[in-house]
N, C-alpha and C. Protein backbone atom coordinates (compact mmCIF):
# COMPACT_ATOMS: atom_id res chain seq x y z
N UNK A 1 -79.17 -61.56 -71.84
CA UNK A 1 -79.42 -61.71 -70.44
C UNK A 1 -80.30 -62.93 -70.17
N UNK A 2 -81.01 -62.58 -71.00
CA UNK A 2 -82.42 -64.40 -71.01
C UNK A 2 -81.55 -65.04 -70.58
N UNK A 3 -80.59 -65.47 -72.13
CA UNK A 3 -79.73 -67.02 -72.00
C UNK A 3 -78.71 -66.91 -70.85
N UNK A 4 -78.16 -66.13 -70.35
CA UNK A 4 -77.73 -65.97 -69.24
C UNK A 4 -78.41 -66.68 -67.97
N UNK A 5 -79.23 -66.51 -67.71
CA UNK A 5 -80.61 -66.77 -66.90
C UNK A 5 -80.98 -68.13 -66.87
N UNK A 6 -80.93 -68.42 -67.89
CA UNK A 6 -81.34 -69.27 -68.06
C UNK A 6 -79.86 -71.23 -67.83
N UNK A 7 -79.29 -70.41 -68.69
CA UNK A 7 -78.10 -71.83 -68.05
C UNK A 7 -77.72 -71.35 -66.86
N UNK A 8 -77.83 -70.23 -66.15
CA UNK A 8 -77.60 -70.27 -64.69
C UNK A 8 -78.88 -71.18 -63.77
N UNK A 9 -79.83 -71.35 -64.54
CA UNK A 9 -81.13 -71.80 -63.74
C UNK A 9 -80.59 -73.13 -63.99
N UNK A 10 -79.89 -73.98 -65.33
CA UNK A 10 -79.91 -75.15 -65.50
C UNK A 10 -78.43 -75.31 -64.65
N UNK A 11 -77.91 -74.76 -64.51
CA UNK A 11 -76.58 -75.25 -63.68
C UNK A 11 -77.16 -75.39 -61.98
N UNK A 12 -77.73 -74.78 -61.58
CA UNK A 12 -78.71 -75.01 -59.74
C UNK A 12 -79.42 -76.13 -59.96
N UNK A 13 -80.19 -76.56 -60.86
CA UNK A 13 -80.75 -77.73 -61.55
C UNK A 13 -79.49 -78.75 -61.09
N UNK A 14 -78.28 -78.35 -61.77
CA UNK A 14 -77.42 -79.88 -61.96
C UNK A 14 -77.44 -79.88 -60.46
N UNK A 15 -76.64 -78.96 -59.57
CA UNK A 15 -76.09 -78.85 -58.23
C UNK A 15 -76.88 -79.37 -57.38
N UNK A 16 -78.11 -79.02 -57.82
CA UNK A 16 -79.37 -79.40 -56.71
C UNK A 16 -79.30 -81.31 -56.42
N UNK A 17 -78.19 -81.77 -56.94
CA UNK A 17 -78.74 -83.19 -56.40
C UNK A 17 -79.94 -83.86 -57.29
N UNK A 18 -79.54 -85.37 -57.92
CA UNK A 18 -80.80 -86.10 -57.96
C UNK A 18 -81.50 -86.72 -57.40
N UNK A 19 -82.45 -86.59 -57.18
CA UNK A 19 -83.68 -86.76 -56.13
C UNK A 19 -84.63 -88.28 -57.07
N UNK A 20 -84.10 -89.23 -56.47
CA UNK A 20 -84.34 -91.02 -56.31
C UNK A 20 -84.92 -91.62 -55.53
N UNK A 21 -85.91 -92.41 -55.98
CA UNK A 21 -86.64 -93.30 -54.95
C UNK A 21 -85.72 -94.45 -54.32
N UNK A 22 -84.82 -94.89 -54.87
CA UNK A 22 -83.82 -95.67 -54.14
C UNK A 22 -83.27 -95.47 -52.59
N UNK A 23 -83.25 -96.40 -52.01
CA UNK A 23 -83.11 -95.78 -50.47
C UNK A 23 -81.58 -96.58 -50.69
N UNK A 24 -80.79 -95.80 -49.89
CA UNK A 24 -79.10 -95.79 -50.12
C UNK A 24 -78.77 -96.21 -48.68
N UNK A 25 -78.52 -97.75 -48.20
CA UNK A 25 -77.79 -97.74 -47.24
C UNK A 25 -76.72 -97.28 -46.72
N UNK A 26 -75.98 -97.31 -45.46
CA UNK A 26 -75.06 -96.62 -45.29
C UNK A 26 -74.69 -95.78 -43.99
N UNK A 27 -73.65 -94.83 -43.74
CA UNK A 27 -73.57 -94.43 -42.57
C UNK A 27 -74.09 -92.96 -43.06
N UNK A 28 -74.63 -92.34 -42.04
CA UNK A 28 -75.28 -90.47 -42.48
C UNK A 28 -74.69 -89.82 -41.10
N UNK A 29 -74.47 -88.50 -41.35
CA UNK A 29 -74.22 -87.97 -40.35
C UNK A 29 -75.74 -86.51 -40.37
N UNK A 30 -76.46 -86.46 -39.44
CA UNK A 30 -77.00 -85.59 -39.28
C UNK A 30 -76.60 -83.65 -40.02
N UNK A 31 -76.53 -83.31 -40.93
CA UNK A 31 -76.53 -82.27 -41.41
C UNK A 31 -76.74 -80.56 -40.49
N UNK A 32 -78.07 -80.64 -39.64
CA UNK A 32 -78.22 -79.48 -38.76
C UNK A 32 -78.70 -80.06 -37.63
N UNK A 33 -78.04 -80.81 -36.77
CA UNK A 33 -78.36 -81.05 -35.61
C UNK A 33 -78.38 -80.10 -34.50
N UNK A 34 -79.69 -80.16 -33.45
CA UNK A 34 -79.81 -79.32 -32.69
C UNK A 34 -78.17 -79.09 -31.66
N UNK A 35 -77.98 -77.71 -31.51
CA UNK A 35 -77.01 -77.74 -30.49
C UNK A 35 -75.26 -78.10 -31.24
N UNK A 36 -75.77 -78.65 -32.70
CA UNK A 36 -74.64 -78.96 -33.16
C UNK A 36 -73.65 -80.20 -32.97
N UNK A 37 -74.39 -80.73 -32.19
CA UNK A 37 -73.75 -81.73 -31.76
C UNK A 37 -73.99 -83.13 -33.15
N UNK A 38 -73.00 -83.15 -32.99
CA UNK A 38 -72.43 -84.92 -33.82
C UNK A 38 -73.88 -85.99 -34.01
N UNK A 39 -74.51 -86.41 -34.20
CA UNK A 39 -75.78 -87.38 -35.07
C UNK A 39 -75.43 -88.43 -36.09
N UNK A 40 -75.17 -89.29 -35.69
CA UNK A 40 -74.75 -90.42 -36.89
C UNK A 40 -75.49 -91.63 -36.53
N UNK A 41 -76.50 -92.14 -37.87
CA UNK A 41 -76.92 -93.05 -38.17
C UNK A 41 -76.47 -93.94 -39.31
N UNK A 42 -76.65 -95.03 -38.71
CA UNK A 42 -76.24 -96.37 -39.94
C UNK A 42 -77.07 -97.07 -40.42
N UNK A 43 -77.65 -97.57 -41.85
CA UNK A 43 -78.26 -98.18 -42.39
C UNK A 43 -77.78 -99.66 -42.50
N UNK A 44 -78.16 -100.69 -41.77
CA UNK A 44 -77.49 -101.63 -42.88
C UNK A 44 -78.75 -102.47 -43.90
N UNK A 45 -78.01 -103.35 -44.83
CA UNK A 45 -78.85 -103.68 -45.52
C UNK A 45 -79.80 -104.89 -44.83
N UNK A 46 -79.53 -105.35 -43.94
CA UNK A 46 -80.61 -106.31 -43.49
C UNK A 46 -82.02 -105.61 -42.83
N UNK A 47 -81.78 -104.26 -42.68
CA UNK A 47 -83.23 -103.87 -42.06
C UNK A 47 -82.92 -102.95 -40.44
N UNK A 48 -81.52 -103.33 -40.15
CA UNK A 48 -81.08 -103.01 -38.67
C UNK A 48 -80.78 -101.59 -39.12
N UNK A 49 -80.85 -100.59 -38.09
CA UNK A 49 -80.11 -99.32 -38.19
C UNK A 49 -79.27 -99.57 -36.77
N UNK A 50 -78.23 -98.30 -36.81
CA UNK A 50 -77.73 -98.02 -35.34
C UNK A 50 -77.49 -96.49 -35.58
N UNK A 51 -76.83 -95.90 -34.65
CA UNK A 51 -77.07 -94.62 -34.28
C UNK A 51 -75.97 -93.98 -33.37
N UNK A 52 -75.77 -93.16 -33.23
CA UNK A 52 -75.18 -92.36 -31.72
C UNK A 52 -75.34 -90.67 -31.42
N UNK A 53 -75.54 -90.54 -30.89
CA UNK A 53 -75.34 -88.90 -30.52
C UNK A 53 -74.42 -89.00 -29.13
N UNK A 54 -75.01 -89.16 -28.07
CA UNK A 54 -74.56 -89.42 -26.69
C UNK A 54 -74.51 -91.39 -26.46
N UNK A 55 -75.59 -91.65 -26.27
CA UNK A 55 -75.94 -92.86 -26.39
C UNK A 55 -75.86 -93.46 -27.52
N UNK A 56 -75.03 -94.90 -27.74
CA UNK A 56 -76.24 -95.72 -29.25
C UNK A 56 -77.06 -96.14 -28.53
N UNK A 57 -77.44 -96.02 -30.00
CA UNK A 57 -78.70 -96.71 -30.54
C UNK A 57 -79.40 -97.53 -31.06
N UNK A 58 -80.02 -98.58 -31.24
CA UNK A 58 -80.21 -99.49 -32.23
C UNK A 58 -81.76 -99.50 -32.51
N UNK A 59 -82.47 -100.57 -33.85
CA UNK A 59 -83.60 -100.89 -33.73
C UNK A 59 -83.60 -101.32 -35.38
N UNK A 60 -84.83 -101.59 -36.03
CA UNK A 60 -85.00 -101.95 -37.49
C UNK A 60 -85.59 -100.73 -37.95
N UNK A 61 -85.27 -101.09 -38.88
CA UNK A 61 -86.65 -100.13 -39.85
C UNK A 61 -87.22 -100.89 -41.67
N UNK A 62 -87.73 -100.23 -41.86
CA UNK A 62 -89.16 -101.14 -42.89
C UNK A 62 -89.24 -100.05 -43.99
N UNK A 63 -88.71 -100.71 -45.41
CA UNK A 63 -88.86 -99.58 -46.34
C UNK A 63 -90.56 -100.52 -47.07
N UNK A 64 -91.36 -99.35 -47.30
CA UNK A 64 -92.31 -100.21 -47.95
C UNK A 64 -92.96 -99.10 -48.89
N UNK A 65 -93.91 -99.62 -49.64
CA UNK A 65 -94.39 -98.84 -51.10
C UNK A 65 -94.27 -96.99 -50.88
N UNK A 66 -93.81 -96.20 -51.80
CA UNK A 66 -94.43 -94.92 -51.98
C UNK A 66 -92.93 -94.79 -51.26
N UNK A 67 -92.12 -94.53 -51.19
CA UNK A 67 -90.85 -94.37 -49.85
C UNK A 67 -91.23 -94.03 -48.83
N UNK A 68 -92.46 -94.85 -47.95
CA UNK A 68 -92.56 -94.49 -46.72
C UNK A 68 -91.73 -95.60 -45.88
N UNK A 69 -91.26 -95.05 -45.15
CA UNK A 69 -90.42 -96.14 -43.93
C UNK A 69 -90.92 -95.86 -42.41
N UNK A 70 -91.04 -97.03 -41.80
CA UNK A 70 -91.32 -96.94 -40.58
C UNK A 70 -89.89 -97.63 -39.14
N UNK A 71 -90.05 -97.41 -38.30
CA UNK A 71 -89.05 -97.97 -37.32
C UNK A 71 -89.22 -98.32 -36.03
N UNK A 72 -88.63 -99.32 -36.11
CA UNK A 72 -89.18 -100.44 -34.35
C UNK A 72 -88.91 -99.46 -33.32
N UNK A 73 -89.54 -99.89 -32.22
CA UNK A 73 -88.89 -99.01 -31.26
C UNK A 73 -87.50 -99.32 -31.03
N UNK A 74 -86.84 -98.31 -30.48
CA UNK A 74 -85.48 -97.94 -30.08
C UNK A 74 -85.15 -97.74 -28.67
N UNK A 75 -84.23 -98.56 -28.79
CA UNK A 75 -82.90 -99.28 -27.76
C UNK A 75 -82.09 -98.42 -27.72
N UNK A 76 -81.34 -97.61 -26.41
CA UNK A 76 -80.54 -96.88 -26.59
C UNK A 76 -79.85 -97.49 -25.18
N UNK A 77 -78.56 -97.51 -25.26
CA UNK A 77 -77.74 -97.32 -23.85
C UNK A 77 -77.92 -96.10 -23.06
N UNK A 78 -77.44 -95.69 -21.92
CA UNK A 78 -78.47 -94.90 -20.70
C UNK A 78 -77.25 -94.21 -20.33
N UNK A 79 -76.00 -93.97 -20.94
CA UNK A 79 -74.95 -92.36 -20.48
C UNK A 79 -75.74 -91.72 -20.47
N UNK A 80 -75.20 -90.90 -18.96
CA UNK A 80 -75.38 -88.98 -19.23
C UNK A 80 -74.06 -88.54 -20.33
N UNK A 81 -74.52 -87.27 -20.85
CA UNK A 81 -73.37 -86.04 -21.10
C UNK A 81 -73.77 -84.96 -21.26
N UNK A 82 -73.37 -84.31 -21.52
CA UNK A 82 -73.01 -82.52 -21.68
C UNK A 82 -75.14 -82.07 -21.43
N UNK A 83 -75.36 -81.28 -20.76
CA UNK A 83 -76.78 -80.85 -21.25
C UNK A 83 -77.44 -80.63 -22.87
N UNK A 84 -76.21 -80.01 -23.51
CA UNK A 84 -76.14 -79.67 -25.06
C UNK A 84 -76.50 -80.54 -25.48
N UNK A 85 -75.81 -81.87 -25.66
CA UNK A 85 -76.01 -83.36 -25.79
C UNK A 85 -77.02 -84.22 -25.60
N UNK A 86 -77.23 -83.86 -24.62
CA UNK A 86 -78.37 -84.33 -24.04
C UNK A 86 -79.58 -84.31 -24.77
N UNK A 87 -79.80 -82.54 -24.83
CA UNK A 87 -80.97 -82.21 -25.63
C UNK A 87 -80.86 -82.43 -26.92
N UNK A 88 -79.85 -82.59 -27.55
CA UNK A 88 -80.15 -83.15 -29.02
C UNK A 88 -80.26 -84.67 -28.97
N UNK A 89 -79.87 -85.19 -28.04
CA UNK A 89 -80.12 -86.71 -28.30
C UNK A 89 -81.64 -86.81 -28.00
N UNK A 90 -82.16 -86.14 -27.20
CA UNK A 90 -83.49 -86.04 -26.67
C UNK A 90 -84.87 -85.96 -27.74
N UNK A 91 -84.04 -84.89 -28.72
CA UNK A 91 -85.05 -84.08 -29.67
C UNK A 91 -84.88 -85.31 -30.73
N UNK A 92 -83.71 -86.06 -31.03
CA UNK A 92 -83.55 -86.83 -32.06
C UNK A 92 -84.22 -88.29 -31.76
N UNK A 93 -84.59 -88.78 -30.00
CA UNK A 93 -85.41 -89.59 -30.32
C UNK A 93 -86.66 -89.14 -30.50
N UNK A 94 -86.86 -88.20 -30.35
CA UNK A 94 -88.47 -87.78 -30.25
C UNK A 94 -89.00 -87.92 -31.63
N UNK A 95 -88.01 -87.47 -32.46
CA UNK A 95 -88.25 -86.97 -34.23
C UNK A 95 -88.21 -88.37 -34.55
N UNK A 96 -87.39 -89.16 -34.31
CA UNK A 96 -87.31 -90.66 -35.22
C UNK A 96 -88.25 -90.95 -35.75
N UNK A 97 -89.65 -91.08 -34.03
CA UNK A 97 -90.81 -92.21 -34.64
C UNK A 97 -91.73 -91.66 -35.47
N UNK A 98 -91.48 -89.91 -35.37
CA UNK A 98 -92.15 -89.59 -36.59
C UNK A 98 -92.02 -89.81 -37.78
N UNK A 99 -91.36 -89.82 -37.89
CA UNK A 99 -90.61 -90.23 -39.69
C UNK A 99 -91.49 -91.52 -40.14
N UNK A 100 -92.22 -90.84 -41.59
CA UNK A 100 -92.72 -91.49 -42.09
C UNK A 100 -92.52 -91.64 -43.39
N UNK A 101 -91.33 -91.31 -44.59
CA UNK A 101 -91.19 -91.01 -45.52
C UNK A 101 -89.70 -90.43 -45.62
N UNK A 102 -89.29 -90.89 -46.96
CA UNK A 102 -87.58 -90.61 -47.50
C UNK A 102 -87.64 -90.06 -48.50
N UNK A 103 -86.48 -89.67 -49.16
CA UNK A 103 -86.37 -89.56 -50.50
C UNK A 103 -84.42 -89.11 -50.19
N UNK A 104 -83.94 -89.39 -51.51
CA UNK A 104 -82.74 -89.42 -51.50
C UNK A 104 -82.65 -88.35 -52.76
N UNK A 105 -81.62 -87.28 -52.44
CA UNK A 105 -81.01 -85.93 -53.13
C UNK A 105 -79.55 -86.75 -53.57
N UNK A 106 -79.06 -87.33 -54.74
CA UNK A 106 -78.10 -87.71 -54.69
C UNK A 106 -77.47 -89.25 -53.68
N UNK A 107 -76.30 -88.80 -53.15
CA UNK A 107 -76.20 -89.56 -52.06
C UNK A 107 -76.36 -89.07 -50.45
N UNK A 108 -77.35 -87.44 -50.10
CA UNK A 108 -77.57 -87.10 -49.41
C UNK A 108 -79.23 -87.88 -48.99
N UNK A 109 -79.38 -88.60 -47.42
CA UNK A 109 -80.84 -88.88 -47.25
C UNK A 109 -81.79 -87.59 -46.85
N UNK A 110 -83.08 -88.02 -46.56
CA UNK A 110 -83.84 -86.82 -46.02
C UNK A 110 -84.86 -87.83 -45.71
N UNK A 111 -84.90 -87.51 -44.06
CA UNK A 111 -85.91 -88.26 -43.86
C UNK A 111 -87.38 -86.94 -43.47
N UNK A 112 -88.80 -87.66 -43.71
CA UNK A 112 -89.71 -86.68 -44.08
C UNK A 112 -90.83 -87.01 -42.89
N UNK A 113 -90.82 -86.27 -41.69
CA UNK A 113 -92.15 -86.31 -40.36
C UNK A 113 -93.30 -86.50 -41.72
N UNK A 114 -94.41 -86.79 -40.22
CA UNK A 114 -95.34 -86.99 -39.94
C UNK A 114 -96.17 -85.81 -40.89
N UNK A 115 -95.59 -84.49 -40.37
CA UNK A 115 -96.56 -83.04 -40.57
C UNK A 115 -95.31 -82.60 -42.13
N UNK A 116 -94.37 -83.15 -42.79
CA UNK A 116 -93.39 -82.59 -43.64
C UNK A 116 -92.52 -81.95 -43.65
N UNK A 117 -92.07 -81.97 -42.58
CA UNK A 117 -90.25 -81.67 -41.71
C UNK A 117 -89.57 -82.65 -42.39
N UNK A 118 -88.28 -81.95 -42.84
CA UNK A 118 -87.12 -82.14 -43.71
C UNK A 118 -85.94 -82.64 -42.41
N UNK A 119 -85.47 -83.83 -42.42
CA UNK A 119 -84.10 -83.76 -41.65
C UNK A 119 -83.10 -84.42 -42.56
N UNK A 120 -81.85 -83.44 -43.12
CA UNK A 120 -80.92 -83.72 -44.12
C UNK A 120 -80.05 -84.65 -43.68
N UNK A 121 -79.52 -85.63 -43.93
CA UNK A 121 -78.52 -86.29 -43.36
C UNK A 121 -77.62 -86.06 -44.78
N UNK A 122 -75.86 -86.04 -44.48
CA UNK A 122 -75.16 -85.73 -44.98
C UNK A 122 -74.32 -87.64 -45.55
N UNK A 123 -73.78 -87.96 -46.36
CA UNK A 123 -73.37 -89.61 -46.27
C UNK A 123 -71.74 -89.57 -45.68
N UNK A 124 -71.68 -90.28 -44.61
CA UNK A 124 -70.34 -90.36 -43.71
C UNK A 124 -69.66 -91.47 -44.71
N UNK A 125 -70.20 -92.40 -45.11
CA UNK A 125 -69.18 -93.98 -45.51
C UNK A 125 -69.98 -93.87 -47.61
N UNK A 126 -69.29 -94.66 -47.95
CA UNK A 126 -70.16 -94.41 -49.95
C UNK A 126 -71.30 -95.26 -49.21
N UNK A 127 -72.09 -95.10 -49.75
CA UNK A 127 -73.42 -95.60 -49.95
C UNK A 127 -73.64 -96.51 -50.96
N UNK A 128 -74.98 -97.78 -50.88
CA UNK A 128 -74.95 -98.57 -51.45
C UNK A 128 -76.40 -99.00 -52.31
């Protein structure tokens, strides 16, 4: 039963994703977005991100020592839609400027608040 136990613990080990200081450009799609609604951000490699939920989005962001990243303020175009929509686009600028910290599970991101809130992003395009 041990050894049982035990390569079942090392197989959740493999599954669990490797967890890399490398920051992986690329497109992400938000994982548990409020309301469910659609969340997609883009990395590119010059420093620019973009974005959409309801509105895009644009602005930079700054990878610097320890994987903390920071981000310019954000530019968004000014549609209404759905209330649903709304409020997740709402909650998702609010969360951005917190984000102070990454780490990459594989080719899944996670960006890490202020207080240590987890937001999973899932990878839409391969990553680089």
């Amino acid at each position: 039963m041990k050894i049982f136990a035990t390569v079942l613990l090392m197989l959740l080990a493999a599954c669990s994703g490797e967890q890399t200081s490398t920051f992986k450009t690329g497109s992400y799609k938000l994982v548990d977005s409020l309301n469910d609604i659609p969340t997609t951000v883009n990395f590119a490699e010059d420093g620019h991100f973009s974005g959409k939920v309801v509105n895009n989005m644009m602005g930079s962001y700054k990878l610097e020592k320890g994987n903390a990243i920071s981000f310019s303020p954000i530019a968004t175009t000014m549609m209404m839609g759905p209330q649903e929509a709304m409020e997740a686009e709402q909650n998702f600028l609010q969360i951005l400027p917190r984000i102070k910290s990454y780490k990459m599970q594989g080719d899944y991101l996670v960006l890490i608040t202020d207080n240590g809130g987890e937001i999973l992003f899932e990878p839409v395009t391969p990553q680089k």
